[in-house]
Protein backbone atom coordinates (compact mmCIF):
# COMPACT_ATOMS: atom_id res chain seq x y z
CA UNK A 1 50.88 -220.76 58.01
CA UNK A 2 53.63 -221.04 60.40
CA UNK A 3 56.94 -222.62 59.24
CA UNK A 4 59.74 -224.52 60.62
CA UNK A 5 62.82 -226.57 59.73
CA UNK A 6 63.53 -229.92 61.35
CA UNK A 7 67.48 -230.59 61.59
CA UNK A 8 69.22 -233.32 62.79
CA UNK A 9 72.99 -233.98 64.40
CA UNK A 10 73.48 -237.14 62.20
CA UNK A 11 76.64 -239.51 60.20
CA UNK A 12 78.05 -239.98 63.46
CA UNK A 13 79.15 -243.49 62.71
CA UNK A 14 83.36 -244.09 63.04
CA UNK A 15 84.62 -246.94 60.77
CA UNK A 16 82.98 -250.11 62.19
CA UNK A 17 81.70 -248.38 65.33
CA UNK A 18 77.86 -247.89 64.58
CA UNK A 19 75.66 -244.63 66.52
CA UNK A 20 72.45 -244.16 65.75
CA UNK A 21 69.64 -245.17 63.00
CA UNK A 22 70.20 -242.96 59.89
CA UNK A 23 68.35 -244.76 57.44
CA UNK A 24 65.22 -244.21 59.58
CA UNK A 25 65.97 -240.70 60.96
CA UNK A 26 66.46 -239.09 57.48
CA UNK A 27 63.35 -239.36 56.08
CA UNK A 28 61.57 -237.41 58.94
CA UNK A 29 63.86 -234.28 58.94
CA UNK A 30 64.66 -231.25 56.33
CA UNK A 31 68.53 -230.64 56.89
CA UNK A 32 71.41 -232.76 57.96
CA UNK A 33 73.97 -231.59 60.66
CA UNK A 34 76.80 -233.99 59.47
CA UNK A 35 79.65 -234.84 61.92
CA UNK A 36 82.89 -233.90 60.12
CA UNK A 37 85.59 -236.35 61.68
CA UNK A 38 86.79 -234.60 64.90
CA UNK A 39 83.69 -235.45 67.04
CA UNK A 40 82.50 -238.15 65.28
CA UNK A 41 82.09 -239.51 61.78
CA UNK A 42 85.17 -239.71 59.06
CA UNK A 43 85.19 -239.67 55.28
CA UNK A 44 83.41 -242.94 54.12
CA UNK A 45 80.79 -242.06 56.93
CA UNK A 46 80.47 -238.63 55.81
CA UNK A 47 80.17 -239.69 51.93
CA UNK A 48 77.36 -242.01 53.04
CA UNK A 49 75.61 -239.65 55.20
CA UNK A 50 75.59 -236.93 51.80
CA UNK A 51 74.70 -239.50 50.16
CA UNK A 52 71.44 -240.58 51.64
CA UNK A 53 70.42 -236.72 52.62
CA UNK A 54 70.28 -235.95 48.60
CA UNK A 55 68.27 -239.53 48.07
CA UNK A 56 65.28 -237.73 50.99
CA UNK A 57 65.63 -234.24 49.57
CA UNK A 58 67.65 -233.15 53.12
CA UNK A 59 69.76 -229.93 52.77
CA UNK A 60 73.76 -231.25 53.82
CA UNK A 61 75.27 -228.83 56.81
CA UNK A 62 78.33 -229.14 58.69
CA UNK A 63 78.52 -230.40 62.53
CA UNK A 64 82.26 -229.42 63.92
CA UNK A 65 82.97 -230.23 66.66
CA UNK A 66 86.13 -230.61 69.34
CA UNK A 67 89.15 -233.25 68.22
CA UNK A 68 87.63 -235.61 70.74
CA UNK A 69 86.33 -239.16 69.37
CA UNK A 70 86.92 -240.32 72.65
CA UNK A 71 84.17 -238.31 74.47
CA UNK A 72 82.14 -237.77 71.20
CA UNK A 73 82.91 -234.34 71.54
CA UNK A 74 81.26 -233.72 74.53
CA UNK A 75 83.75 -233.34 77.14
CA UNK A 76 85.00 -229.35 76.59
CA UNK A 77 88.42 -228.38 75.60
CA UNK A 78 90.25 -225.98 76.46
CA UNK A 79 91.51 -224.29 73.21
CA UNK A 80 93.00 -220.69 72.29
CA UNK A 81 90.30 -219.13 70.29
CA UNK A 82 92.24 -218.97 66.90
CA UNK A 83 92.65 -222.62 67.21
CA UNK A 84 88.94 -222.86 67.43
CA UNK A 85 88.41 -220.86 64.15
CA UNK A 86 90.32 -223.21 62.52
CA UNK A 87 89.05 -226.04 63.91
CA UNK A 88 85.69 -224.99 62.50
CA UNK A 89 86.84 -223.90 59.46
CA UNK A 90 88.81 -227.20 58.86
CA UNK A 91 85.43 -229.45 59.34
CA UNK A 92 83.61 -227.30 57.20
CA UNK A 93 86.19 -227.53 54.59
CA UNK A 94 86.51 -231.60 54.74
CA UNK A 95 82.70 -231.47 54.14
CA UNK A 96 82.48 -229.83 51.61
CA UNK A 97 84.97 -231.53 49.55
CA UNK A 98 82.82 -234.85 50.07
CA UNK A 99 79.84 -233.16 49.08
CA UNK A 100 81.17 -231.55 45.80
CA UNK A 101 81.90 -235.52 44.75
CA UNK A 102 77.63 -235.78 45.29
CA UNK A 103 77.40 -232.71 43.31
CA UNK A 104 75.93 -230.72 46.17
CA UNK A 105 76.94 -227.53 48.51
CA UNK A 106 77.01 -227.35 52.38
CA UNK A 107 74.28 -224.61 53.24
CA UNK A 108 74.32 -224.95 56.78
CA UNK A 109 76.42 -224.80 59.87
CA UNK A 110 75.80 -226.22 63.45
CA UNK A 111 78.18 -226.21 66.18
CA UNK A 112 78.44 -229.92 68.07
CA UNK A 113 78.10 -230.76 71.43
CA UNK A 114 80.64 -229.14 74.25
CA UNK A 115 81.90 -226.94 71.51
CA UNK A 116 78.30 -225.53 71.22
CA UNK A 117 77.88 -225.29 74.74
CA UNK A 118 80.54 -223.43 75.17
CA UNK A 119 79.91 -221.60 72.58
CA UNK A 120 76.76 -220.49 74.46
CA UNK A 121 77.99 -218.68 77.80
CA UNK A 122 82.05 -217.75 76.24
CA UNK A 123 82.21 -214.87 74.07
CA UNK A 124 85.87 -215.66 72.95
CA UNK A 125 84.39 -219.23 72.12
CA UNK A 126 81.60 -217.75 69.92
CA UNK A 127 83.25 -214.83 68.12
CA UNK A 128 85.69 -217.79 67.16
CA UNK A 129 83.70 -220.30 65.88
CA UNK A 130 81.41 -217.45 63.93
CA UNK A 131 85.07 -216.61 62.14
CA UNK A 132 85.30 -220.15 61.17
CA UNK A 133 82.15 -219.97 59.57
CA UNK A 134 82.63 -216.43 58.12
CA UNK A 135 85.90 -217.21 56.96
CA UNK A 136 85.17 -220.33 54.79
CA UNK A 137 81.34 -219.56 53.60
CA UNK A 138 79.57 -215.84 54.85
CA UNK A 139 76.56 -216.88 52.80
CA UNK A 140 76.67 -220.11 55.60
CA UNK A 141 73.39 -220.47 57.53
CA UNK A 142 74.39 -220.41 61.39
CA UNK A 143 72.13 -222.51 63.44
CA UNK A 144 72.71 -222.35 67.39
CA UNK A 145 71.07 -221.15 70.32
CA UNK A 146 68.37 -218.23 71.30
CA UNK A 147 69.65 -215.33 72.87
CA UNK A 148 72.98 -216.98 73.26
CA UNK A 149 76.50 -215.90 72.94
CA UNK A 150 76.57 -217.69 69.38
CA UNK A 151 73.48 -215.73 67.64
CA UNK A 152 75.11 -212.23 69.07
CA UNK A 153 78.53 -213.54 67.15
CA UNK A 154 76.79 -214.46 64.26
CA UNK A 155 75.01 -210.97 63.97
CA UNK A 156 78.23 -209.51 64.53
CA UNK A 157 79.81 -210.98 62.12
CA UNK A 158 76.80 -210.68 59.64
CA UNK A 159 76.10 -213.95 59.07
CA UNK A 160 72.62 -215.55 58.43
CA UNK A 161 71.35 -216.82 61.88
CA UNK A 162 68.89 -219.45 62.56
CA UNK A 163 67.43 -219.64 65.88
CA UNK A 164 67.23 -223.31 67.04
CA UNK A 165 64.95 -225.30 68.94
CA UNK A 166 65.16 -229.12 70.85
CA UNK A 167 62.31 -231.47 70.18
CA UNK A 168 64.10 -233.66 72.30
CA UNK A 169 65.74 -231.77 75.36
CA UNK A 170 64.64 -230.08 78.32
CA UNK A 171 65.28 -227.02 79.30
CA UNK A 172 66.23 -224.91 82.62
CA UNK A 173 64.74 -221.36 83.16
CA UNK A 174 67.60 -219.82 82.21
CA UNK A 175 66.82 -220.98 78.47
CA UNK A 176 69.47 -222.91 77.85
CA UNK A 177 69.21 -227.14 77.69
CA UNK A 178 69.14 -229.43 80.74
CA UNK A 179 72.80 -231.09 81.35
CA UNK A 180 73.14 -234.30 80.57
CA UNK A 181 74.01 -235.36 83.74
CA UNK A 182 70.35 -234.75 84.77
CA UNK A 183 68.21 -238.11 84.68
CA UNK A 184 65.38 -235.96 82.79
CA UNK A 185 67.52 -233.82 80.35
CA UNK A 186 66.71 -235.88 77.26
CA UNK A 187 62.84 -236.63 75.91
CA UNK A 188 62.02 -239.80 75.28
CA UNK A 189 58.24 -239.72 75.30
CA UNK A 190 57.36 -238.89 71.88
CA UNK A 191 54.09 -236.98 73.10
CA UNK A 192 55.95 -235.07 75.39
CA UNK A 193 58.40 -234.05 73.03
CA UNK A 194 55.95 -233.40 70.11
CA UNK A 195 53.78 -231.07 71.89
CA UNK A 196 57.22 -229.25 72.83
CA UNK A 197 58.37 -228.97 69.72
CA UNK A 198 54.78 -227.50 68.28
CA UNK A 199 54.88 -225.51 71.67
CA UNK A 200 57.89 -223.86 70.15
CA UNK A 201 56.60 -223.22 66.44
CA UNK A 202 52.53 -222.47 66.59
CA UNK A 203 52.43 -220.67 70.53
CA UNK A 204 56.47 -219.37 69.97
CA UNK A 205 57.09 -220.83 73.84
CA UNK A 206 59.64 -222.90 75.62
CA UNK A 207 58.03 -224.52 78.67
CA UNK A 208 61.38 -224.99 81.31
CA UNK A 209 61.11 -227.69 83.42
CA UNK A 210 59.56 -225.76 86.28
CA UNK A 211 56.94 -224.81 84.11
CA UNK A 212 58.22 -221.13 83.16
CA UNK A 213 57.13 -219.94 79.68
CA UNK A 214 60.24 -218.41 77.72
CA UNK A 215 59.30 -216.33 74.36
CA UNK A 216 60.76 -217.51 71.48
CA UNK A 217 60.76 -217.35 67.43
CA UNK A 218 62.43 -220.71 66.48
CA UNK A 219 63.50 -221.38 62.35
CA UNK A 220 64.26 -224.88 63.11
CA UNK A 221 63.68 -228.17 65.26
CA UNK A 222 66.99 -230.18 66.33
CA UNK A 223 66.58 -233.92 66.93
CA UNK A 224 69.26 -235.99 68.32
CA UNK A 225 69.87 -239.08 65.63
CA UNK A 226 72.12 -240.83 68.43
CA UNK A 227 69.28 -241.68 70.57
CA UNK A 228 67.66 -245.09 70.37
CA UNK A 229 63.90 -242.83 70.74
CA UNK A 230 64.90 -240.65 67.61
CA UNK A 231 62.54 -242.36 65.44
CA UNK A 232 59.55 -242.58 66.88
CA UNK A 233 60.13 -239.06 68.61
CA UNK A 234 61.11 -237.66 65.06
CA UNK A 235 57.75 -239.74 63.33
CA UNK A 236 55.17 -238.16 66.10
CA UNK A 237 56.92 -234.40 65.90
CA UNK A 238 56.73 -234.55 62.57
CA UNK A 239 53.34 -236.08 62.39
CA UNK A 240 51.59 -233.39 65.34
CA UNK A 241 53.45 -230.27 63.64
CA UNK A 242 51.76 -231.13 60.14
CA UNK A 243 48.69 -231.72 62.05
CA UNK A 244 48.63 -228.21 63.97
CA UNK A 245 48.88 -226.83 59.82
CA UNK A 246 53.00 -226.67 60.44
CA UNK A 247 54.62 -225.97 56.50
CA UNK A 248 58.29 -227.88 56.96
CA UNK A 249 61.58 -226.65 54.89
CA UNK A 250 64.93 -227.01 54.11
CA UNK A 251 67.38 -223.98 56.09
CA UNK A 252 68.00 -223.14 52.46
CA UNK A 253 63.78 -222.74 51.83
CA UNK A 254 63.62 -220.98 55.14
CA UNK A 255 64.69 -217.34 53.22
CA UNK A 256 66.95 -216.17 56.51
């Protein structure tokens, strides 16, 4: 029976500003990628985002990103790569101080936004942000990119990688996800992205958006909580992966 994790980029509420539906997204996923203040999100956000994970069962990870509430951490920075590290380590830390109030652990780690992208095609950027991780946690599950410059950091650095896949994004035939700046480079169809995200898991495929079929093993299924389509395109992946006899875990259950 194949198996897959579903993760979400979630909590990324900022004192009265509200993003996203969490109450409805968190019942439909396994693990939590909680924004850690920089990017988005700040203590009381991040207490009620551990908060509700541990009331559905979700496994709590950390979602650093760049000091930029401004451009919700997606505009990149340009940053010496020791700052980086500590960056990362810094949001991992705050986490998991709000999380040992719940009585729980951070298991996981996912890199947000620019600082993920990034991440992908800069070396310095990657080696840094796996020395974050490293430093604070090495028994820290690493979730990022396929064949990017992240997973060869993590392996480097001997940390436990999980490959990640978007329900929700397209992809160019290079194998990395559509810009944002593209009209197309989110899914909000939940068919469409459904039968990518079982695409990914039961025929181990991602279908670019010229049609080219890239191989891939994915461990788990990211779906953007920010967009207003996260619910419905969460409910039908979730729905069509059970259906195609998909077992779903928490990155802890996943034994990487």
């Amino acid at each position: 029976m194949p198996v897959v994790n579903i993760n979400a980029d979630i909590g990324e509420s900022f004192g009265t500003w509200h993003k996203g539906n969490d109450p409805a997204v968190m019942p439909l996923i396994n693990s939590a990628n909680i924004a850690c203040g920089m990017s988005a999100g700040d203590p009381t956000v991040m207490h009620e985002t551990v908060a509700l994970a541990l009331k559905h069962g979700v496994s709590v990870g950390a979602h650093p990103g760049y000091n930029d509430i401004w451009g919700f951490g997606r505009r990149a920075m340009k940053m010496n790569p020791r700052d980086i590290e500590y960056l990362v380590a810094y949001q991992i830390g705050a986490l998991m101080g709000i999380a040992a109030m719940h009585g729980t652990k951070v298991t996981h780690v996912k890199p947000h936004g620019a600082l993920h992208n990034v991440g992908i095609v800069d070396a310095d950027v990657a080696d840094a942000m796996a020395r974050g991780v490293k430093g604070v946690d090495p028994s820290l599950i690493y979730v990022g990119l396929a064949h990017s410059h992240i997973e060869k950091a993590a392996h480097r650095h001997g940390l436990r990688f999980a490959v990640e896949g978007y329900i929700d994004r397209m992809y160019d035939d290079d194998g990395n996800i559509t810009s944002r700046f593209n009209a197309d480079a989110v899914h909000k169809d939940p068919a469409r992205a459904a039968a990518q995200a079982v695409a990914m898991v039961v025929d181990k495929v991602i279908v670019t958006r010229s049609g080219k079929r890239i191989p891939v093993e994915v461990h788990s299924l990211c779906l953007h909580a920010d967009e207003p389509t996260a619910e419905i395109v969460g409910r039908a992946t979730r729905e069509a992966l059970i259906a195609a006899g998909v077992e779903l875990k928490t990155l802890p259950e996943m034994g990487l």
